[in-house]
PDB file of N, CA and C in Angstrom:
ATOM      1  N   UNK A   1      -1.415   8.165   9.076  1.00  0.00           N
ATOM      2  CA  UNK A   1      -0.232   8.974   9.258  1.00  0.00           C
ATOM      3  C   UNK A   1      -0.509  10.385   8.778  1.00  0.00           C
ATOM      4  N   UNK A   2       0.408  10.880   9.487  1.00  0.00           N
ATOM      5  CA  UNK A   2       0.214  13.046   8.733  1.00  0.00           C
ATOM      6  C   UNK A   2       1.682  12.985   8.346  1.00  0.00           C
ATOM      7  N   UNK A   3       1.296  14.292   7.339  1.00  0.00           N
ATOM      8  CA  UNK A   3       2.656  14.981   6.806  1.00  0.00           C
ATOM      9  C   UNK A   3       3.123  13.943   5.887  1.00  0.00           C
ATOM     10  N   UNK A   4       3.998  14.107   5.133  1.00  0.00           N
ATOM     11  CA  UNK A   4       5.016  13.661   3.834  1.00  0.00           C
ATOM     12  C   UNK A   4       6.500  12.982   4.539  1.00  0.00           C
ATOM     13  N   UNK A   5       6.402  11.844   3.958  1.00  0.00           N
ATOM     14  CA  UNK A   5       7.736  11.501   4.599  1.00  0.00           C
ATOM     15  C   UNK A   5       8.824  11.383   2.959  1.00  0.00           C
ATOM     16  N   UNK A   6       9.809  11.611   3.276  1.00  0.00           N
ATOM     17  CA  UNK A   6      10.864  11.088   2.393  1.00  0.00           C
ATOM     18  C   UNK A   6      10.973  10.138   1.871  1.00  0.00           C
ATOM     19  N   UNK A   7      11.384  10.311   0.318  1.00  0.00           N
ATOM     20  CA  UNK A   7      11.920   8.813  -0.315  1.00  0.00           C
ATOM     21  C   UNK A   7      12.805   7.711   0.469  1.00  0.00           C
ATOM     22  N   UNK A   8      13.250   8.221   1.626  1.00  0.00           N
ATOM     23  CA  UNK A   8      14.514   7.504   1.993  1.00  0.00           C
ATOM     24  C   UNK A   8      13.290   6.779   3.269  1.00  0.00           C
ATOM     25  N   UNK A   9      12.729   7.531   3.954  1.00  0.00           N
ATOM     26  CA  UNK A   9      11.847   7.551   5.332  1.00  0.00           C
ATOM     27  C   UNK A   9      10.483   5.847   4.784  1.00  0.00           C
ATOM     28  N   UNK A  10      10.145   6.486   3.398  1.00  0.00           N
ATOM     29  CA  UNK A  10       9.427   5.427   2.701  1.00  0.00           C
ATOM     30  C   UNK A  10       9.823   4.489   1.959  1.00  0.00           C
ATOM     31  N   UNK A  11      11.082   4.506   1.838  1.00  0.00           N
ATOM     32  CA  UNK A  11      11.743   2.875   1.690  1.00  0.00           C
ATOM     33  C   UNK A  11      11.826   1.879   3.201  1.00  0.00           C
ATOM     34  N   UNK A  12      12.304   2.757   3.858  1.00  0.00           N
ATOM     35  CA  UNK A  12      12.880   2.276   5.270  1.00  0.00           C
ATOM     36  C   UNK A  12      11.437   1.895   5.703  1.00  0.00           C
ATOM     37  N   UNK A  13      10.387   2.583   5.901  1.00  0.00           N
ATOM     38  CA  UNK A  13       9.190   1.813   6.210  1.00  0.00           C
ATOM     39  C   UNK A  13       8.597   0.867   5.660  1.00  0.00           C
ATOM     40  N   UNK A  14       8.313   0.671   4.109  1.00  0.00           N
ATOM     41  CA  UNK A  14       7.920  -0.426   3.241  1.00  0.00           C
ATOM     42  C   UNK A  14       9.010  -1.560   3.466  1.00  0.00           C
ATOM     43  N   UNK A  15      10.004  -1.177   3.677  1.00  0.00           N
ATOM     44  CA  UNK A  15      10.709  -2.784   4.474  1.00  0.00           C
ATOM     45  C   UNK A  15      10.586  -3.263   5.550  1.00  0.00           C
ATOM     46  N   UNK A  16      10.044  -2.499   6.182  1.00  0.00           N
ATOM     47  CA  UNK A  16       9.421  -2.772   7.690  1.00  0.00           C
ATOM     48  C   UNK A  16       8.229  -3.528   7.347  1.00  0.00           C
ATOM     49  N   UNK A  17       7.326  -2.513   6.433  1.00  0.00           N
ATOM     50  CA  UNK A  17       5.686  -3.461   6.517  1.00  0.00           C
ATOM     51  C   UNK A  17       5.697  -4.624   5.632  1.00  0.00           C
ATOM     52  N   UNK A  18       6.806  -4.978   4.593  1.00  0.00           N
ATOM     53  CA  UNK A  18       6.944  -6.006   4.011  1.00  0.00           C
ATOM     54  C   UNK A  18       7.571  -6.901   5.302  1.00  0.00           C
ATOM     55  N   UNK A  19       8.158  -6.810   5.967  1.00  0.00           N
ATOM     56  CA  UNK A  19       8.755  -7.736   6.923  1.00  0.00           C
ATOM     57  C   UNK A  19       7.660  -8.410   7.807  1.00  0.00           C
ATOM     58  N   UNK A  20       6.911  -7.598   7.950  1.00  0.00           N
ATOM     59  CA  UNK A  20       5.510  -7.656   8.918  1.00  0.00           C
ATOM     60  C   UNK A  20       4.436  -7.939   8.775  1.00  0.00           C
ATOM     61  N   UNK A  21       4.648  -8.238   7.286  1.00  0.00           N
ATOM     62  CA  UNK A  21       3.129  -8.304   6.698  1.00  0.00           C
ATOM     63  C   UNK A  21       3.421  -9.409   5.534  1.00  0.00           C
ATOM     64  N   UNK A  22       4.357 -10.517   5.401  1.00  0.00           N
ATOM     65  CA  UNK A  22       4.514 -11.622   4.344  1.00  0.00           C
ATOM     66  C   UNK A  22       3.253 -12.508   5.004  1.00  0.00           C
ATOM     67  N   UNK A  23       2.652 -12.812   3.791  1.00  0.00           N
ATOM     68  CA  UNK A  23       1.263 -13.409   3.618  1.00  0.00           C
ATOM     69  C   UNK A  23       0.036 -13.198   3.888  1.00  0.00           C
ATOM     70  N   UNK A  24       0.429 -11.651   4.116  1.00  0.00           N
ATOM     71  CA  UNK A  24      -0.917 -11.092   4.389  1.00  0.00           C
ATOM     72  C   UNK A  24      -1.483 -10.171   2.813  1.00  0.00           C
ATOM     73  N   UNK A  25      -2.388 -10.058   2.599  1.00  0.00           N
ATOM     74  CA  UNK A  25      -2.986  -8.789   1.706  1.00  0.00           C
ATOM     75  C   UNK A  25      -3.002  -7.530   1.839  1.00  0.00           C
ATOM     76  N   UNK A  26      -2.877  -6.398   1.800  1.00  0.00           N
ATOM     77  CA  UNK A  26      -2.783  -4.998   2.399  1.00  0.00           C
ATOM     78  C   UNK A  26      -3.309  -4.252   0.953  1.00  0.00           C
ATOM     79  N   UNK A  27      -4.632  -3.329   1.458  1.00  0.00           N
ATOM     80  CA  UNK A  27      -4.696  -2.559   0.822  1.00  0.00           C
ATOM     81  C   UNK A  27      -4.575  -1.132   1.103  1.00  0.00           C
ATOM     82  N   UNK A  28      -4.195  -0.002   1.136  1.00  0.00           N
ATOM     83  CA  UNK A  28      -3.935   1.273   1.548  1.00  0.00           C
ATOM     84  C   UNK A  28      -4.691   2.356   0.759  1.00  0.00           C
ATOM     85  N   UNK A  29      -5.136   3.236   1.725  1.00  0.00           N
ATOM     86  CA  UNK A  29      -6.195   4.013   0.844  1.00  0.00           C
ATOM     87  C   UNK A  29      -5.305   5.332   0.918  1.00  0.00           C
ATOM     88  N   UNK A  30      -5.265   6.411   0.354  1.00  0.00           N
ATOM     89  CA  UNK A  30      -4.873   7.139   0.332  1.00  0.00           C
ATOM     90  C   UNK A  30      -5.535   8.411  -0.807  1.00  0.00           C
ATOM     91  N   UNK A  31      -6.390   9.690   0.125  1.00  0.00           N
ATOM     92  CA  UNK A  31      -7.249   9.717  -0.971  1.00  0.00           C
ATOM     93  C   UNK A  31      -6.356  11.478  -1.085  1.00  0.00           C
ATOM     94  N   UNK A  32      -5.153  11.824  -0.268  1.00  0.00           N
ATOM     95  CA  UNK A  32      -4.424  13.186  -0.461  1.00  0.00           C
ATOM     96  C   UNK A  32      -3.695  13.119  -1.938  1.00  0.00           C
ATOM     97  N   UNK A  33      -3.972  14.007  -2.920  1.00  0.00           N
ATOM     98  CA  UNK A  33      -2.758  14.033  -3.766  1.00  0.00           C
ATOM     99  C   UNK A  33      -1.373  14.152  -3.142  1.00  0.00           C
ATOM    100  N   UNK A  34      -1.107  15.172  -2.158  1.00  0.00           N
ATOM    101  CA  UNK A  34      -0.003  15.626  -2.017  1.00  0.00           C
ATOM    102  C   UNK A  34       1.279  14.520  -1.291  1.00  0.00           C
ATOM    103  N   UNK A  35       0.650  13.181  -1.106  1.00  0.00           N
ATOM    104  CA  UNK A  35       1.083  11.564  -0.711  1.00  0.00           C
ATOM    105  C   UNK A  35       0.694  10.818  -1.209  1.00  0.00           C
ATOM    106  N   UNK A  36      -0.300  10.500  -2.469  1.00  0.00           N
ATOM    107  CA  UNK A  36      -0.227   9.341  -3.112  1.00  0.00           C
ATOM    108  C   UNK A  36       0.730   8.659  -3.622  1.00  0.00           C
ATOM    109  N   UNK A  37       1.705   9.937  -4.332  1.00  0.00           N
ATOM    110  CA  UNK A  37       2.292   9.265  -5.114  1.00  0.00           C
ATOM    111  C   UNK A  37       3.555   9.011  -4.386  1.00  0.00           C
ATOM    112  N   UNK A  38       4.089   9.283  -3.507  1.00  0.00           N
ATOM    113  CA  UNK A  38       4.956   8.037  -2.472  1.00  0.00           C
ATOM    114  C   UNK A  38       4.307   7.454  -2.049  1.00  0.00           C
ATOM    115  N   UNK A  39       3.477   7.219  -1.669  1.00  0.00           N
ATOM    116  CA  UNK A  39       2.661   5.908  -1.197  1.00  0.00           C
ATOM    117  C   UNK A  39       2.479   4.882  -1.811  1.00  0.00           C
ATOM    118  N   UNK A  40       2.073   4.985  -3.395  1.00  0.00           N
ATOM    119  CA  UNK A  40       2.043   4.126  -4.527  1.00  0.00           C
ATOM    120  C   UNK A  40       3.497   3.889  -4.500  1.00  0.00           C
ATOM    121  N   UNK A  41       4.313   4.426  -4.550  1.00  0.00           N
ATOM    122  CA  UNK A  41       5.696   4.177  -4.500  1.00  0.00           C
ATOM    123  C   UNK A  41       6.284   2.917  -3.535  1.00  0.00           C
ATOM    124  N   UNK A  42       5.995   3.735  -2.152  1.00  0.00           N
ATOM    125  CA  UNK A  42       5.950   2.727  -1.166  1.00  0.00           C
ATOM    126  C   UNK A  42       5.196   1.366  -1.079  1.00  0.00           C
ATOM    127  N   UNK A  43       3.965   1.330  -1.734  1.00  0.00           N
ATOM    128  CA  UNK A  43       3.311   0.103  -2.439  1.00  0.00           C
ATOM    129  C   UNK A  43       3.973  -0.928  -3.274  1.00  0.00           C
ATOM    130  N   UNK A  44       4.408  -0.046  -4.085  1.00  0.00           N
ATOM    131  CA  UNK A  44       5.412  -1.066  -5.044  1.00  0.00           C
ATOM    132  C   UNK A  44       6.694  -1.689  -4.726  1.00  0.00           C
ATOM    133  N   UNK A  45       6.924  -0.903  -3.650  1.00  0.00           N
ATOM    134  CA  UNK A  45       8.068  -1.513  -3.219  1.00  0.00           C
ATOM    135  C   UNK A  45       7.948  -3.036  -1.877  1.00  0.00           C
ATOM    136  N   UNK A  46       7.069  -2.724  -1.429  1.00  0.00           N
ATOM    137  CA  UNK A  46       6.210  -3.422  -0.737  1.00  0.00           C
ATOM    138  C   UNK A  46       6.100  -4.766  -1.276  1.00  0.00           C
ATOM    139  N   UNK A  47       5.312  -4.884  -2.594  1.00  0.00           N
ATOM    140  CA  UNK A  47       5.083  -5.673  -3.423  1.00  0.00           C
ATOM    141  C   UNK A  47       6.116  -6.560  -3.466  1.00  0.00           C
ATOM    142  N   UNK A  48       6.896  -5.359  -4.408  1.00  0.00           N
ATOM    143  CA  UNK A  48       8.458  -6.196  -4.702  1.00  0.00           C
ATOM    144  C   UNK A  48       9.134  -6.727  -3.672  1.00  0.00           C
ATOM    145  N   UNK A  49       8.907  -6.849  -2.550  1.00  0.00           N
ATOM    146  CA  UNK A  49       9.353  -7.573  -1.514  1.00  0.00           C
ATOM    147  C   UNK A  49       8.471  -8.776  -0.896  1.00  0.00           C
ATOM    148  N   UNK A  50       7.458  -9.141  -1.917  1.00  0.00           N
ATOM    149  CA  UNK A  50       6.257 -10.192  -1.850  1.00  0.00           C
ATOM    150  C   UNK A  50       4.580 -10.024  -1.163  1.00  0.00           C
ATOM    151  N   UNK A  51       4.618  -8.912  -0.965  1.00  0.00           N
ATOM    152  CA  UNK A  51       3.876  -9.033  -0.059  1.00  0.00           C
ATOM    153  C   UNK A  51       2.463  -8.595  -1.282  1.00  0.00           C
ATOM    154  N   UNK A  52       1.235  -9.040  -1.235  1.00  0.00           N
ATOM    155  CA  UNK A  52       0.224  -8.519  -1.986  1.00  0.00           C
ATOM    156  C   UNK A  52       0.026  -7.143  -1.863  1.00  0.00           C
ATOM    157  N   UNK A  53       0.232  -6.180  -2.403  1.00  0.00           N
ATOM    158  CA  UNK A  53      -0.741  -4.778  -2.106  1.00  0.00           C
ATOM    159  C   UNK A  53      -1.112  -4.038  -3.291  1.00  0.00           C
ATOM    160  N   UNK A  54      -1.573  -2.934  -2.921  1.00  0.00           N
ATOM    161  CA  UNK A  54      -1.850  -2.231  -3.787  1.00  0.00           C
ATOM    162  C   UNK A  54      -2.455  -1.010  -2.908  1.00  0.00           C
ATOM    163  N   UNK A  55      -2.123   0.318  -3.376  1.00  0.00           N
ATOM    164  CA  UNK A  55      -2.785   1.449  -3.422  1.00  0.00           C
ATOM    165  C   UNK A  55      -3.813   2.486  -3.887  1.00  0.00           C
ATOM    166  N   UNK A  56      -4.554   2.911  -3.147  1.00  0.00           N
ATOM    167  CA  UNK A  56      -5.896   3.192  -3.755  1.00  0.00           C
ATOM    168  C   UNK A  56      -6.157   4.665  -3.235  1.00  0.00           C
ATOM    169  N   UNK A  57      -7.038   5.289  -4.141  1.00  0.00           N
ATOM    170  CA  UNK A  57      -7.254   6.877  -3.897  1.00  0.00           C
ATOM    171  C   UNK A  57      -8.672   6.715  -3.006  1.00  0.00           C
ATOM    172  N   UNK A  58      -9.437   6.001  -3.077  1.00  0.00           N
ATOM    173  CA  UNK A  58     -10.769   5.245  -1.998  1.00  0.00           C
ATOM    174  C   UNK A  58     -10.725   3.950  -2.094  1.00  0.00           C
ATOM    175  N   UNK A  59     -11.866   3.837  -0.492  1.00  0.00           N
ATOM    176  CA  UNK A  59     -12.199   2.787   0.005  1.00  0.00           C
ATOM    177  C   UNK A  59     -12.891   2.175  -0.991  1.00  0.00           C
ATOM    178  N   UNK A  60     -13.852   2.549  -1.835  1.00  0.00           N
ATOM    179  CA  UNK A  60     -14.350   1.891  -2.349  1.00  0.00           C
ATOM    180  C   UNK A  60     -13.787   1.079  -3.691  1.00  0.00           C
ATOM    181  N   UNK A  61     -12.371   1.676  -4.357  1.00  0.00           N
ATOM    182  CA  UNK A  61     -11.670   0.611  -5.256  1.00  0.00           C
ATOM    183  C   UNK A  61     -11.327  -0.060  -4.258  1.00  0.00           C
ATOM    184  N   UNK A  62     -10.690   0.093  -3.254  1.00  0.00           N
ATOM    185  CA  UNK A  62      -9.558  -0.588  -2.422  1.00  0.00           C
ATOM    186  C   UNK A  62     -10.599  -1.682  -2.046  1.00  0.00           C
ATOM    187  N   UNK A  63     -11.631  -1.835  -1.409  1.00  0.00           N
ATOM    188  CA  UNK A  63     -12.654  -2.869  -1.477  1.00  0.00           C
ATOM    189  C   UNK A  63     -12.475  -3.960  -2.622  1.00  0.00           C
ATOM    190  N   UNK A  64     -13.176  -3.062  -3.478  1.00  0.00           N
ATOM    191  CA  UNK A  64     -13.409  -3.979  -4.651  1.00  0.00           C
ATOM    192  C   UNK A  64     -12.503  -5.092  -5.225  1.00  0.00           C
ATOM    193  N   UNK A  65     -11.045  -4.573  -5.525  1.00  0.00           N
ATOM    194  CA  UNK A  65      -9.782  -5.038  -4.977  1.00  0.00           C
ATOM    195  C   UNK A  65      -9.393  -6.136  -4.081  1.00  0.00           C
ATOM    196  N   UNK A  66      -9.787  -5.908  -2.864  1.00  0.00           N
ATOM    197  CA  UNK A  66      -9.607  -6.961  -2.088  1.00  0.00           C
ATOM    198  C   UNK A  66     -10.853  -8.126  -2.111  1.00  0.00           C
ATOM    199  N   UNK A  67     -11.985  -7.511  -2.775  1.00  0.00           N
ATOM    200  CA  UNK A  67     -12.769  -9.026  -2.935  1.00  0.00           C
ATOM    201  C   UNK A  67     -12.192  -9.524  -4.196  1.00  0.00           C
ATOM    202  N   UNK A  68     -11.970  -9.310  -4.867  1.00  0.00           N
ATOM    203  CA  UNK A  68     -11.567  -9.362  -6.352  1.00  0.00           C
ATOM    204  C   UNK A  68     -10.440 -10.505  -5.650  1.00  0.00           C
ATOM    205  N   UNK A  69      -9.599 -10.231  -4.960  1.00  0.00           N
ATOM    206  CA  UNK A  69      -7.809 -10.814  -4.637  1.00  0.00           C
ATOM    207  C   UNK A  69      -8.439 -11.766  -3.908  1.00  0.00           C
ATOM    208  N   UNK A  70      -9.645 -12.332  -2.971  1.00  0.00           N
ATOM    209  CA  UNK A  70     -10.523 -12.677  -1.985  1.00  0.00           C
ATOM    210  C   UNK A  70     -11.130 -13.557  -2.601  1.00  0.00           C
ATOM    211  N   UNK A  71     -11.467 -13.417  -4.730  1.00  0.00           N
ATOM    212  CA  UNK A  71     -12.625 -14.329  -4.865  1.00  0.00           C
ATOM    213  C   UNK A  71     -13.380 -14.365  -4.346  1.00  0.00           C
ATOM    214  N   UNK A  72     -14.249 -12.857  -3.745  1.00  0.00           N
ATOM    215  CA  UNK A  72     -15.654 -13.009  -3.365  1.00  0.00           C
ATOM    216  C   UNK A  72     -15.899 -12.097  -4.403  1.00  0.00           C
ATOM    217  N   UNK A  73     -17.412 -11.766  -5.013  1.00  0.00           N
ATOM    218  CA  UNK A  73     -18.046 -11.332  -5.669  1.00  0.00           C
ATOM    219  C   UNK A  73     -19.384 -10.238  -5.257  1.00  0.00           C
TER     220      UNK A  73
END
């Protein structure tokens, strides 16, 4: 995605991808300051609606992460 969306724009979507995504894992990379931190936002909210995630500034935590959640090594 481009550009900054709203607190309101990134609730309304994290209930979407929680709706869409129960039992799946999702990790999201996000390596812009100027959107991490709604994104992490949007992560958590995500969460709190069951879904596994987590947000990451690189691919390479966000990896690690998902083998980690994966039990691979």
């Amino acid at each position: 995605m481009t550009g900054i969306l709203t607190m309101n724009e990134t609730f309304i979507l994290s209930k979407e991808i929680a709706k869409l995504h129960q039992g799946n894992i999702i990790a999201l990379v996000d390596p812009k300051e100027e959107t991490y931190s709604q994104n992490a936002f949007g992560g958590t909210d995500v969460a709190n609606r069951g879904v596994i995630t987590q947000v990451f500034k690189n691919e390479k935590e966000a990896e690690e992460w998902l083998n980690e959640i994966l039990g691979k090594s």
